[in-house]
Structures are given as structure tokens and as C-alpha cells.
N, C-alpha and C. Protein backbone atom coordinates (compact mmCIF):
# COMPACT_ATOMS: atom_id res chain seq x y z
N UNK A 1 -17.06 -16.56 52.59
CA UNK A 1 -16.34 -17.71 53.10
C UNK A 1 -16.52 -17.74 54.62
N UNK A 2 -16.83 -19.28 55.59
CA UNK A 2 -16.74 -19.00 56.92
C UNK A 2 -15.35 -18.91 57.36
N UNK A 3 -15.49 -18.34 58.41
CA UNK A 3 -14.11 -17.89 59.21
C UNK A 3 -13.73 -19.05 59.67
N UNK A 4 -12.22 -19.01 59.46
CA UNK A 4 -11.34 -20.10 59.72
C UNK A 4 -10.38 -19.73 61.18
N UNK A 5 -10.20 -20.95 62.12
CA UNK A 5 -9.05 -20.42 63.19
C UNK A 5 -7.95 -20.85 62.88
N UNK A 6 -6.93 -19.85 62.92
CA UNK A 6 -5.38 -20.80 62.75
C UNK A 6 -4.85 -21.39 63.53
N UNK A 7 -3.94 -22.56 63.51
CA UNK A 7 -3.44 -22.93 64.78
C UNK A 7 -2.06 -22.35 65.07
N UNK A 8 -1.73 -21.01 64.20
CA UNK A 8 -0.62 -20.52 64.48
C UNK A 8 -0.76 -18.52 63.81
N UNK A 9 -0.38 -17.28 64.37
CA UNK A 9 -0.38 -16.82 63.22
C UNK A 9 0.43 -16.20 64.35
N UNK A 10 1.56 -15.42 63.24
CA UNK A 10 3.20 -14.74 63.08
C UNK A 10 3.13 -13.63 62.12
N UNK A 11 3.06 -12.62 62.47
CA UNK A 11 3.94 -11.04 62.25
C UNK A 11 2.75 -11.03 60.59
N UNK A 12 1.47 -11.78 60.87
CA UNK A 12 0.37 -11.67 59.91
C UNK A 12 0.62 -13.07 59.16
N UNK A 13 1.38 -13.80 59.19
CA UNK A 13 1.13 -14.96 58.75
C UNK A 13 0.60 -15.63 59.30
N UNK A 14 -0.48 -16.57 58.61
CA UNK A 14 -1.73 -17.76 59.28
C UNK A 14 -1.34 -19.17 58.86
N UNK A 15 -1.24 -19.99 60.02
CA UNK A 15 -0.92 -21.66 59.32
C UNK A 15 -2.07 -21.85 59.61
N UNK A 16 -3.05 -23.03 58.61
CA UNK A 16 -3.96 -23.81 59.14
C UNK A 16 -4.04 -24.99 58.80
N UNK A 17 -4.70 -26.30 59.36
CA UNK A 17 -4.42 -27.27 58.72
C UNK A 17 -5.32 -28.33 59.53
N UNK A 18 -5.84 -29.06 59.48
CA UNK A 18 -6.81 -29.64 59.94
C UNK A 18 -6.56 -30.65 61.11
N UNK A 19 -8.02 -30.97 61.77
CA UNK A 19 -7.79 -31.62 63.43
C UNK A 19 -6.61 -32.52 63.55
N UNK A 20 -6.28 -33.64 62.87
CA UNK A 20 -5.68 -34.50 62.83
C UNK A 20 -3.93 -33.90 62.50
N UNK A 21 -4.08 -33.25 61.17
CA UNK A 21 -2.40 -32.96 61.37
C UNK A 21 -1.88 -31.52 62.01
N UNK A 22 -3.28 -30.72 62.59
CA UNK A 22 -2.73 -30.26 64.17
C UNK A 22 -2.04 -30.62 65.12
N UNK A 23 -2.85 -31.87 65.49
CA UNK A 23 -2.21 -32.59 66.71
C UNK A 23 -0.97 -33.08 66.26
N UNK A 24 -0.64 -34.00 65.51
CA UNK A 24 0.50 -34.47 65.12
C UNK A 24 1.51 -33.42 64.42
N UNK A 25 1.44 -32.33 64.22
CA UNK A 25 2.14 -31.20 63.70
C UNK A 25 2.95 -29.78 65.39
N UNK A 26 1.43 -30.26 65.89
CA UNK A 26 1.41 -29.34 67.71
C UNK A 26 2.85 -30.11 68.26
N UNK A 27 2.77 -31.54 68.18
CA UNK A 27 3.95 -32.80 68.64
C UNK A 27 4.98 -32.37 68.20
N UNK A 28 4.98 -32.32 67.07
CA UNK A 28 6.12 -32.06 66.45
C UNK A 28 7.02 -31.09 66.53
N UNK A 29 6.06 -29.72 66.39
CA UNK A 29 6.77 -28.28 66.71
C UNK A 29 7.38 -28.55 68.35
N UNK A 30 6.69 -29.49 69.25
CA UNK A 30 7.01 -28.78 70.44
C UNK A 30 8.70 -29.24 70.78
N UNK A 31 8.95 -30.49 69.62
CA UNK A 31 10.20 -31.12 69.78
C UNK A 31 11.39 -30.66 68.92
N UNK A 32 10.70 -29.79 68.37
CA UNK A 32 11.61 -29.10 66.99
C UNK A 32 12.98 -28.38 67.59
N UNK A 33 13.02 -27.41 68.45
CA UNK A 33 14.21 -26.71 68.91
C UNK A 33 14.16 -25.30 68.55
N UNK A 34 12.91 -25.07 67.68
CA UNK A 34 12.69 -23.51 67.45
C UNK A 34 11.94 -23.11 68.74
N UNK A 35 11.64 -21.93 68.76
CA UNK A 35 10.68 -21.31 70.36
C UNK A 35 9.78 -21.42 69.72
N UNK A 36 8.76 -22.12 70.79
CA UNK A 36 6.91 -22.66 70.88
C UNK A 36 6.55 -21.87 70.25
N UNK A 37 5.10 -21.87 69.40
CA UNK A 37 4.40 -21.02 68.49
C UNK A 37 4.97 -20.36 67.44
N UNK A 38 6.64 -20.62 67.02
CA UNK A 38 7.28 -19.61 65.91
C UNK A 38 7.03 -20.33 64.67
N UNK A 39 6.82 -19.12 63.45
CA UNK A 39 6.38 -19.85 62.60
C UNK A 39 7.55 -21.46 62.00
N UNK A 40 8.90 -21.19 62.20
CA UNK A 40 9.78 -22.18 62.53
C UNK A 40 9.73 -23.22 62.97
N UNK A 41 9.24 -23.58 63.98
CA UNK A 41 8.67 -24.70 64.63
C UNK A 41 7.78 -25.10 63.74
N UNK A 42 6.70 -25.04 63.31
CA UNK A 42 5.78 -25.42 62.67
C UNK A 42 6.52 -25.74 61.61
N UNK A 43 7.02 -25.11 60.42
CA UNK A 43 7.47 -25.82 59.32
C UNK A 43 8.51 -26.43 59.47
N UNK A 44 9.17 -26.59 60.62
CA UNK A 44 9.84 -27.53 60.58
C UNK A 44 9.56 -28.66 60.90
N UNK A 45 8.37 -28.97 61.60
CA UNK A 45 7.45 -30.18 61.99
C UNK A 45 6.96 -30.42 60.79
N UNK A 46 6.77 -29.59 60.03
CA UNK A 46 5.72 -30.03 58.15
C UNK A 46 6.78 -30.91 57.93
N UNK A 47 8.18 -30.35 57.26
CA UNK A 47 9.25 -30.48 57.13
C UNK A 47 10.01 -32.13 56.99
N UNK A 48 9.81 -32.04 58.21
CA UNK A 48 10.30 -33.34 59.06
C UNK A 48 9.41 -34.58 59.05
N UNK A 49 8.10 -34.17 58.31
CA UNK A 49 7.41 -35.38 58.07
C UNK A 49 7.50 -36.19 56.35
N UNK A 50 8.01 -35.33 55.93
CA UNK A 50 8.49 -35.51 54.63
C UNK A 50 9.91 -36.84 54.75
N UNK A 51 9.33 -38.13 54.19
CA UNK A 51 10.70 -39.20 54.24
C UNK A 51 10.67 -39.86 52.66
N UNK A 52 12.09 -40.54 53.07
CA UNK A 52 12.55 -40.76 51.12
C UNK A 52 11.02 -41.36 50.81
N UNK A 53 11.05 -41.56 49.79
CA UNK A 53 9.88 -41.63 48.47
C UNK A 53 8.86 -41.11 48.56
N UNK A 54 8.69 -39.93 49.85
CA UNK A 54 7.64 -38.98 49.32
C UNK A 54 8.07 -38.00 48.46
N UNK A 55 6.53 -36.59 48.43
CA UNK A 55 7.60 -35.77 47.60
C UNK A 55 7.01 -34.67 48.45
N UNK A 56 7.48 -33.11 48.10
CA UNK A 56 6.82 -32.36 48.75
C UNK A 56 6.09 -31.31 47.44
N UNK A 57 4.93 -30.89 47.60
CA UNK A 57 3.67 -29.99 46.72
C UNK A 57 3.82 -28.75 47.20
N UNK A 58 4.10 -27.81 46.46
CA UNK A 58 3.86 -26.41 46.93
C UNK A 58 2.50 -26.19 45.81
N UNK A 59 1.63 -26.05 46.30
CA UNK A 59 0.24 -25.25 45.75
C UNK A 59 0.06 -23.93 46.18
N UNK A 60 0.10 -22.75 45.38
CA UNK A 60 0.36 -21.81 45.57
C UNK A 60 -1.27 -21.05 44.55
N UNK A 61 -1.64 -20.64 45.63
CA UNK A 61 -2.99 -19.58 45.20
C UNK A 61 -2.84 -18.26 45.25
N UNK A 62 -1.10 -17.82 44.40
CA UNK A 62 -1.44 -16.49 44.60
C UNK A 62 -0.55 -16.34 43.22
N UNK A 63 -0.74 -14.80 42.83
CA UNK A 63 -0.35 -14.46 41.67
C UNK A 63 0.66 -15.46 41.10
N UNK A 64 0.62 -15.23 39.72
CA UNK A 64 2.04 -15.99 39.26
C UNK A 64 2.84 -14.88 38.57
N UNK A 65 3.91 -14.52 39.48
CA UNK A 65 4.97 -13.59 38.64
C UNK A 65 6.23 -14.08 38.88
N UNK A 66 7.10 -13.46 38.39
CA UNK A 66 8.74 -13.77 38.29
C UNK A 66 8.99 -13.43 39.95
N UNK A 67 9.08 -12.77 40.70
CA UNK A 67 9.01 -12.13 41.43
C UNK A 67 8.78 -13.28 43.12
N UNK A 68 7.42 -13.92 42.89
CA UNK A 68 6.96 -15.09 43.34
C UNK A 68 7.72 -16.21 42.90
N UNK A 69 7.55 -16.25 41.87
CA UNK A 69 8.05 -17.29 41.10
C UNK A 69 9.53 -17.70 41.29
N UNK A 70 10.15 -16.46 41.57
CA UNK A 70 12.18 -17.14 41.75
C UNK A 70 12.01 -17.47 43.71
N UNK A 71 11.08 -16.85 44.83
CA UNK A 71 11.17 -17.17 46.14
C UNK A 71 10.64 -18.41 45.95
N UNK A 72 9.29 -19.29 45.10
CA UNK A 72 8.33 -20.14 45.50
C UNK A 72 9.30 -21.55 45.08
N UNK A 73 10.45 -20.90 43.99
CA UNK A 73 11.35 -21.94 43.75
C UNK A 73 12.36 -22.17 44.76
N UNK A 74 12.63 -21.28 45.57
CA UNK A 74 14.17 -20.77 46.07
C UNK A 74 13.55 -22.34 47.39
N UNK A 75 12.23 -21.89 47.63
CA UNK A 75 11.76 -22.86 48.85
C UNK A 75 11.94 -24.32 48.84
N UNK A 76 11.11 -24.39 47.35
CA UNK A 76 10.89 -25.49 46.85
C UNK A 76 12.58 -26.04 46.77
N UNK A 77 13.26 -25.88 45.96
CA UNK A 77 14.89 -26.29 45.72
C UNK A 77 15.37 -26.47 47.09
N UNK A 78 15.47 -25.35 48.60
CA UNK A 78 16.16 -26.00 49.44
C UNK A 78 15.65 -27.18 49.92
N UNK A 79 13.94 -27.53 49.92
CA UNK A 79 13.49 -28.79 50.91
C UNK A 79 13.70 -29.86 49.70
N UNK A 80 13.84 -29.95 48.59
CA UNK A 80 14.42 -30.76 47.35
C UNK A 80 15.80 -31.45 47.88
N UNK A 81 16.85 -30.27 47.70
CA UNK A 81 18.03 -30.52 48.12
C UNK A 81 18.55 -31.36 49.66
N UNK A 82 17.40 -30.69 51.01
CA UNK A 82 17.64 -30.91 52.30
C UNK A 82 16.94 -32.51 52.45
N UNK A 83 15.85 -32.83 51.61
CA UNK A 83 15.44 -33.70 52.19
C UNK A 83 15.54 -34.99 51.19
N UNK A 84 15.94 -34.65 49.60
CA UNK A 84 16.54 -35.42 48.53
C UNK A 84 15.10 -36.34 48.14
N UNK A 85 14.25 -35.32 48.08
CA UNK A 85 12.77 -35.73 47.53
C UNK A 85 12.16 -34.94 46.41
N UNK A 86 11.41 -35.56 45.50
CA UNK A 86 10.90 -34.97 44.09
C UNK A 86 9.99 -33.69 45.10
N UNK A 87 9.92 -32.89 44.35
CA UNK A 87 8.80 -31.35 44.72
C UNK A 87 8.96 -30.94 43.55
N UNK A 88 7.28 -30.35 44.01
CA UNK A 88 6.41 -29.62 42.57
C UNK A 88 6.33 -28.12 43.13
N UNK A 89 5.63 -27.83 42.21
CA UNK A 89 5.39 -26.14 42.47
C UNK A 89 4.17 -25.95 41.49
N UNK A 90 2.86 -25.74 41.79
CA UNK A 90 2.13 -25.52 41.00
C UNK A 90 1.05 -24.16 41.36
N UNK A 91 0.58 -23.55 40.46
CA UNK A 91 0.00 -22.34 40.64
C UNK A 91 -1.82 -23.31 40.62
N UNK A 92 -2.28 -22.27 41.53
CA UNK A 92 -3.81 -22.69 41.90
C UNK A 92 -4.80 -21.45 40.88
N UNK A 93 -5.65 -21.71 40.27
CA UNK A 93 -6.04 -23.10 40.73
C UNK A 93 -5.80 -23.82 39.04
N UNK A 94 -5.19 -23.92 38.29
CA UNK A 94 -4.35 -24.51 37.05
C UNK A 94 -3.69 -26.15 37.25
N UNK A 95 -3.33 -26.11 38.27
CA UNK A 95 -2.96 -27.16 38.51
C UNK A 95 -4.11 -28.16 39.02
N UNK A 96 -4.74 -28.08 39.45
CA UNK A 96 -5.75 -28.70 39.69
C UNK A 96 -6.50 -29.85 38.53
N UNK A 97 -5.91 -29.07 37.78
CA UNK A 97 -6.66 -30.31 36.81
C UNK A 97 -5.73 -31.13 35.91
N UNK A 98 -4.14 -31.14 36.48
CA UNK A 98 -3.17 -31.86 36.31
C UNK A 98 -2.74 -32.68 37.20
N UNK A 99 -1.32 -32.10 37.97
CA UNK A 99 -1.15 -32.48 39.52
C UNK A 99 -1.94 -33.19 40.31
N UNK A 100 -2.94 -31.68 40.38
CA UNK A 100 -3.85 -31.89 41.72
C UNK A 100 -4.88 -33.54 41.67
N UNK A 101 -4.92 -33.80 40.32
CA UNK A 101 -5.46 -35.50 40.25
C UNK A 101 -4.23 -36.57 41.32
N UNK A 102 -2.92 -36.38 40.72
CA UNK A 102 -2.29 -37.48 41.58
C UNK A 102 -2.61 -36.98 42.97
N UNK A 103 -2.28 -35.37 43.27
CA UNK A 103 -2.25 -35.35 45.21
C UNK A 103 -3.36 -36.03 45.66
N UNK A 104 -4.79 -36.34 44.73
CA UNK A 104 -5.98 -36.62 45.76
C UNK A 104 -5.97 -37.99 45.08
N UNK A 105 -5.87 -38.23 44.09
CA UNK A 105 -5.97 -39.85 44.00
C UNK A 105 -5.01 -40.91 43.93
N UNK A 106 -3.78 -40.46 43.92
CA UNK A 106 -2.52 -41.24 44.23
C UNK A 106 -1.97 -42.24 45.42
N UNK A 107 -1.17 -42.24 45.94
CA UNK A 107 -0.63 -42.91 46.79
C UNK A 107 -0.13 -41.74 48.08
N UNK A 108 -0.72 -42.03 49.26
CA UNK A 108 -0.38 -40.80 50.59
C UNK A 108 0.82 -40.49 50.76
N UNK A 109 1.51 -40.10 49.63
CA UNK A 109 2.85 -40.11 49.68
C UNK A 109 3.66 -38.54 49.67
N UNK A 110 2.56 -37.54 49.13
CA UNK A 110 2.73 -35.80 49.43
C UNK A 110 2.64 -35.08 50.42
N UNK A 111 3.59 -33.98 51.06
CA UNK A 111 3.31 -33.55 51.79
C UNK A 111 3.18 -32.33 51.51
N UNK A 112 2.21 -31.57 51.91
CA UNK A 112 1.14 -30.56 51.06
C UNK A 112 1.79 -29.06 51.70
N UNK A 113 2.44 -28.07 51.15
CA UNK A 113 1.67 -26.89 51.41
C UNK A 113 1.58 -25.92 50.43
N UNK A 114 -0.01 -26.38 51.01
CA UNK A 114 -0.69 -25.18 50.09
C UNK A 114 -0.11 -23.31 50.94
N UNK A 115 -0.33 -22.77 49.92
CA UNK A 115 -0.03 -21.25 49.92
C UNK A 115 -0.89 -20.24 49.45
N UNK A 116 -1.90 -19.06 50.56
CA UNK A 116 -2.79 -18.94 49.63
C UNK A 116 -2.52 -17.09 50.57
N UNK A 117 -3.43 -15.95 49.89
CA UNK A 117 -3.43 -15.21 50.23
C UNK A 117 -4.23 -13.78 50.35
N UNK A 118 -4.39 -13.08 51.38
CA UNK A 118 -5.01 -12.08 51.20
C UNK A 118 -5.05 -11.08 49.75
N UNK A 119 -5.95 -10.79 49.42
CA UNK A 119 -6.05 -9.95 48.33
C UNK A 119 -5.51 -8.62 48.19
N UNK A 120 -4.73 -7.86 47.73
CA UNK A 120 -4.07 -6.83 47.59
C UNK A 120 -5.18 -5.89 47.14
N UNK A 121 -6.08 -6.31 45.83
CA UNK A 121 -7.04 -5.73 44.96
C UNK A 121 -7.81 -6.78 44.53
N UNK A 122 -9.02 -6.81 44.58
CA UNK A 122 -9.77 -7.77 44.86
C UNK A 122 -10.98 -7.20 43.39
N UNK A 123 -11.16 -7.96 42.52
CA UNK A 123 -11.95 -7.40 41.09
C UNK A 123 -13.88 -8.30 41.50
N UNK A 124 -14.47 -7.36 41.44
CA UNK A 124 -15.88 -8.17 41.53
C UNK A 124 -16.27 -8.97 40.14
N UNK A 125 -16.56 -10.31 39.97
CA UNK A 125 -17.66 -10.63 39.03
C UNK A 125 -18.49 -10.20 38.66
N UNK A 126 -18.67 -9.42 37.13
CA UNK A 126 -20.30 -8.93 36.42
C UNK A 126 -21.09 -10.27 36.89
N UNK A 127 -22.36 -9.38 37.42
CA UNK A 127 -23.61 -9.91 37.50
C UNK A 127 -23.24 -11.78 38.77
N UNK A 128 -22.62 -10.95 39.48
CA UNK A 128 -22.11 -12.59 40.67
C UNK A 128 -22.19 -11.78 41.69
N UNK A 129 -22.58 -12.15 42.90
CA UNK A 129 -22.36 -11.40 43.89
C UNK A 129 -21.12 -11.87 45.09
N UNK A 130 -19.91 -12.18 43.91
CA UNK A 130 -18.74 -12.45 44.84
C UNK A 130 -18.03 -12.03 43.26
N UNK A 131 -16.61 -12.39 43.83
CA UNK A 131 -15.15 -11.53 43.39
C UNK A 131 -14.45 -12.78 43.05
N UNK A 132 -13.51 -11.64 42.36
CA UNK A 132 -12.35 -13.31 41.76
C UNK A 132 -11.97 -13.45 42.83
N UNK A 133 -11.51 -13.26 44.34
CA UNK A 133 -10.78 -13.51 45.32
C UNK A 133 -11.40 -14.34 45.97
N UNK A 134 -12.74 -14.02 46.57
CA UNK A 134 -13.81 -15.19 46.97
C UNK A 134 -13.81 -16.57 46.22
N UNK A 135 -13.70 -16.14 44.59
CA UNK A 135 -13.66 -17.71 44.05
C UNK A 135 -12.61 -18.30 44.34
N UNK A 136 -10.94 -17.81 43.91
CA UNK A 136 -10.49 -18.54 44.16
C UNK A 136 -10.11 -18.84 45.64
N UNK A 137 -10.55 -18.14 46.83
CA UNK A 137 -10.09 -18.64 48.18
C UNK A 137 -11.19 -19.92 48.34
N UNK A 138 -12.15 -19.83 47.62
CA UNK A 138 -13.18 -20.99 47.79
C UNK A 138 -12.25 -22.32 46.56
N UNK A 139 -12.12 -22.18 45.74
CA UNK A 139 -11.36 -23.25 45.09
C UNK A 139 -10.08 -23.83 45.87
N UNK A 140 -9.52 -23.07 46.36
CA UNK A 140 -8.25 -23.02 47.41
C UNK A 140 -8.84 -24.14 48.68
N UNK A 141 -9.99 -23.87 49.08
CA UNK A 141 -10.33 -24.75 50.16
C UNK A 141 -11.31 -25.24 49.89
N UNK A 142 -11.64 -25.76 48.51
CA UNK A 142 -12.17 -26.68 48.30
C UNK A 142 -10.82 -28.45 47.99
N UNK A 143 -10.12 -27.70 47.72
CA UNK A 143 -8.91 -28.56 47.41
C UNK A 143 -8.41 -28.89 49.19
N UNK A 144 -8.39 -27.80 49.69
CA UNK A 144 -7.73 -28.03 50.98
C UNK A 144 -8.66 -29.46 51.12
N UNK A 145 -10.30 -29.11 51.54
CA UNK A 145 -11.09 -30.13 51.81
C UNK A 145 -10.81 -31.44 51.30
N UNK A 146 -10.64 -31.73 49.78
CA UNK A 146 -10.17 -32.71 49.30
C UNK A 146 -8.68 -33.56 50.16
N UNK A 147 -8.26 -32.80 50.14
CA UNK A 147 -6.89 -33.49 50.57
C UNK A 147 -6.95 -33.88 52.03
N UNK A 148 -7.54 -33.00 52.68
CA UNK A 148 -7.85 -33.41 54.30
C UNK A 148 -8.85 -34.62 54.18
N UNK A 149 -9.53 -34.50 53.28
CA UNK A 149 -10.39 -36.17 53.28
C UNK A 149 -9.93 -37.39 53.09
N UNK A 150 -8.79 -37.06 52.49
CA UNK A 150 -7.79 -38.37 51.79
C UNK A 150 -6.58 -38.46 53.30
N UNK A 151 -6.81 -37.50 53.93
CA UNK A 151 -5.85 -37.74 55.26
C UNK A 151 -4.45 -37.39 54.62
N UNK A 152 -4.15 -36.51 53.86
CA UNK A 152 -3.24 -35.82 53.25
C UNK A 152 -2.46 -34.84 54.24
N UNK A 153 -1.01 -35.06 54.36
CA UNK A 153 0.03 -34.22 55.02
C UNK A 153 -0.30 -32.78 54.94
N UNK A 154 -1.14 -32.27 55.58
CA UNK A 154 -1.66 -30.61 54.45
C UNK A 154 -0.68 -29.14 55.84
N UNK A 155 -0.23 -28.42 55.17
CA UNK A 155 -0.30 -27.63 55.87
C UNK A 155 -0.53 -26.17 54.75
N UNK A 156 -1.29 -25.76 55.77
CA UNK A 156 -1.64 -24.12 54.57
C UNK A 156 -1.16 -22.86 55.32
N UNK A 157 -0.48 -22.51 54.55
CA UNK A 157 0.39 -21.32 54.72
C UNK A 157 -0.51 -19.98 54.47
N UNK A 158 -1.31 -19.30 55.04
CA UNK A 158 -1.85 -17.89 54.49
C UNK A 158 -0.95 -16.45 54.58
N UNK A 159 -0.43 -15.86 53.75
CA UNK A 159 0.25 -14.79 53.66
C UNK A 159 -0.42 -13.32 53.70
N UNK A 160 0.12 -12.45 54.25
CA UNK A 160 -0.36 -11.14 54.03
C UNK A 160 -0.90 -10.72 52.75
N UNK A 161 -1.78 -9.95 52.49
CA UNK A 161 -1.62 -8.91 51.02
C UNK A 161 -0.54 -8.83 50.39
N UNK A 162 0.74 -8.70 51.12
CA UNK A 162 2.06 -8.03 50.48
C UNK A 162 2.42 -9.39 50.36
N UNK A 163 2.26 -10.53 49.60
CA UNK A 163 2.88 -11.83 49.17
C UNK A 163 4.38 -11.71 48.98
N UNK A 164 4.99 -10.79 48.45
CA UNK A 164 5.82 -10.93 48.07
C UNK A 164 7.13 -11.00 49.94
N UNK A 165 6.61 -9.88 50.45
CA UNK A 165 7.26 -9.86 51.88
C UNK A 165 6.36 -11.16 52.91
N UNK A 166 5.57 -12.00 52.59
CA UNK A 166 4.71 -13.01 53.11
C UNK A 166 5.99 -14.49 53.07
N UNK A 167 6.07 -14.33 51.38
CA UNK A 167 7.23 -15.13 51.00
C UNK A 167 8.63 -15.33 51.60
N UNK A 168 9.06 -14.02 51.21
CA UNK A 168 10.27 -14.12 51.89
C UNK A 168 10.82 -13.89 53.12
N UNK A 169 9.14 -14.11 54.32
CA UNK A 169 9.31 -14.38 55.51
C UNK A 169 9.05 -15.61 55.38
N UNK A 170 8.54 -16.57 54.94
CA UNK A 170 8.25 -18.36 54.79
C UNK A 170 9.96 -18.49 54.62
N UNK A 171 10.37 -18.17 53.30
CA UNK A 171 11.66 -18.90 52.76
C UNK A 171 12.75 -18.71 53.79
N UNK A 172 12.76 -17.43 54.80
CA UNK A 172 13.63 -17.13 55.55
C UNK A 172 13.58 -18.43 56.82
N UNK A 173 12.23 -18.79 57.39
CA UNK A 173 11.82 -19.85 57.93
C UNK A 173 12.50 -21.13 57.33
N UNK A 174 12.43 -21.46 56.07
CA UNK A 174 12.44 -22.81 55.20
C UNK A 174 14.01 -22.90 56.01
N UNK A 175 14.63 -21.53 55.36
CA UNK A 175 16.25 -21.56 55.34
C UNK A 175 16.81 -22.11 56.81
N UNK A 176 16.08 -21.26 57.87
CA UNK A 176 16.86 -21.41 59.04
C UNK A 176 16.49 -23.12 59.37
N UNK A 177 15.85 -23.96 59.33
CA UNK A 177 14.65 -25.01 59.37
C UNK A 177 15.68 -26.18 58.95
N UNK A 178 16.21 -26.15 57.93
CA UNK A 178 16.62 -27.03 56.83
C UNK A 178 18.67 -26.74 56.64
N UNK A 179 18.84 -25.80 57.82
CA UNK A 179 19.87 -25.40 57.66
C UNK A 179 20.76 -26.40 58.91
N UNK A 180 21.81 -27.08 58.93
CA UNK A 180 22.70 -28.10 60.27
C UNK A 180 22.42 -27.07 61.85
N UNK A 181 22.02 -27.20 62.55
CA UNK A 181 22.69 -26.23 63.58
C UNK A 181 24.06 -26.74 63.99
């Protein structure tokens, strides 16, 4: 895969997200009220671009366990509740051939984050000279690509190896973000 720059990375977490909703995301964080560059600022600029009759997409390219599965909801339910908009939650790359049809051919009405992550244990393909991790970080941003073509709200969240402590540094973010000061 070529190397990607983030426009943010925190205590090993990487945001990335393309030229256009950089700039308009850079705007955003700088007006947010969290301190410049925290991962806070940033999702709260994602956040805040989310208005009634959109919805918000969690695409998530990393394991699917219970474990993931009760934080990836815990996220999903507060920006549901905070911002009183439909959100999905779908595992990558499975969804892709459900969901992922409306995010790219629908109406610009999602605001995207994808969730994807370093490999803990990484299994090679017989007779391929790449790994299940390579495929799916390449399916992962092949979708990213898609959606950035359609000019799609995208922000991508990259997490440590340890997803599970990746997570519940995002949700701790979501919480403070979405919470009255």
C-alpha cells in the first residue's frame, strides 16, 4: 500500500481524509473549543457537520467481536441520540455490497467514518504475495476512494493494533464532543 499522511495523529491514532474535507474539517476544528490538533477537535468538526436528514455511517474495517461491537455501538447511539439522526454501523468489507451501494450512489446525505486498523496478526495468502491485512486495508481505501469521488463527508479514523484501547479512546472523544459544556 502507498504511504498515506494524516492530517492529525494522537497517542497513535491517525485521522485521514481527503484535500477538500481537510480544509473544511482544519475550519472547523479550529472553532470547535477543544485544544488545536486534539483528536476532539477534529471529531467534533466531523460531528458538527452532520444536520437533520442526514445520517451518520460508521464503516468499520476491523474485527467483528462483542467486545468492538458493544464500544462501535456505544459511539454510534451517542451521535444518534446527540444529533437525532438515523446511523449505521457496518463491518468492512461485508457491507459493501449492501449499505455501501446507498453511501456511493445515494443522495450526499452521509457523513462517513470509516474505521480501519493496524494489524495485531497479520495471516499471508497461499500462493499471493500479500496478506489478508493488505487486502482488506486495500478494500478499505478503495471504498475510501469511492466516497471521496462522490465528495462524500469522509473522515477515517486509523486505530492502533490494540483496537480495542484505539476504540475506547475514539468513544471517550465522541463522549466529551457531544456532551453540553
Amino acid at each position: 500500500m502507498p504511504p498515506e499522511t494524516p492530517v492529525l495523529e494522537s497517542a497513535g491514532i491517525k485521522l485521514y481524509t481527503d484535500a477538500d474535507n481537510a480544509e473544511f474539517l482544519s475550519a472547523l476544528a479550529a472553532q470547535s473549543g477543544f485544544p488545536a490538533g486534539s483528536l476532539e477537535s477534529w471529531i467534533a468538526a466531523h460531528i458538527r457537520r452532520i444536520q437533520p436528514g442526514d445520517y451518520a455511517a460508521f464503516n468499520a474495517y476491523v474485527e467483528m467481536n462483542e467486545t468492538h461491537q458493544t464500544i462501535l455501538q456505544a459511539i454510534r447511539l451517542c451521535i444518534r441520540d446527540r444529533k437525532q439522526v438515523a446511523t449505521t454501523l457496518g463491518y468492512g468489507p461485508r457491507f459493501l455490497h449492501s449499505t455501501g451501494q446507498l453511501h456511493k450512489g445515494g443522495p450526499n446525505t452521509g457523513v462517513f467514518f470509516q474505521i480501519t486498523s493496524d494489524d495485531a496478526q497479520d495471516v499471508s495468502i497461499p500462493a499471493k504475495r500479500f496478506s489478508f491485512g493488505i487486502l482488506q486495508a486495500a478494500q478499505a481505501t478503495g471504498d475510501f476512494m469511492a466516497l471521496s469521488s462522490r465528495h462524500r463527508r469522509l473522515l477515517r479514523i486509523h486505530l492502533p493494533a490494540d483496537v480495542q484501547a484505539g476504540l475506547e479512546r475514539v468513544k471517550q472523544a465522541v463522549d466529551v464532543v457531544t456532551t453540553d459544556k
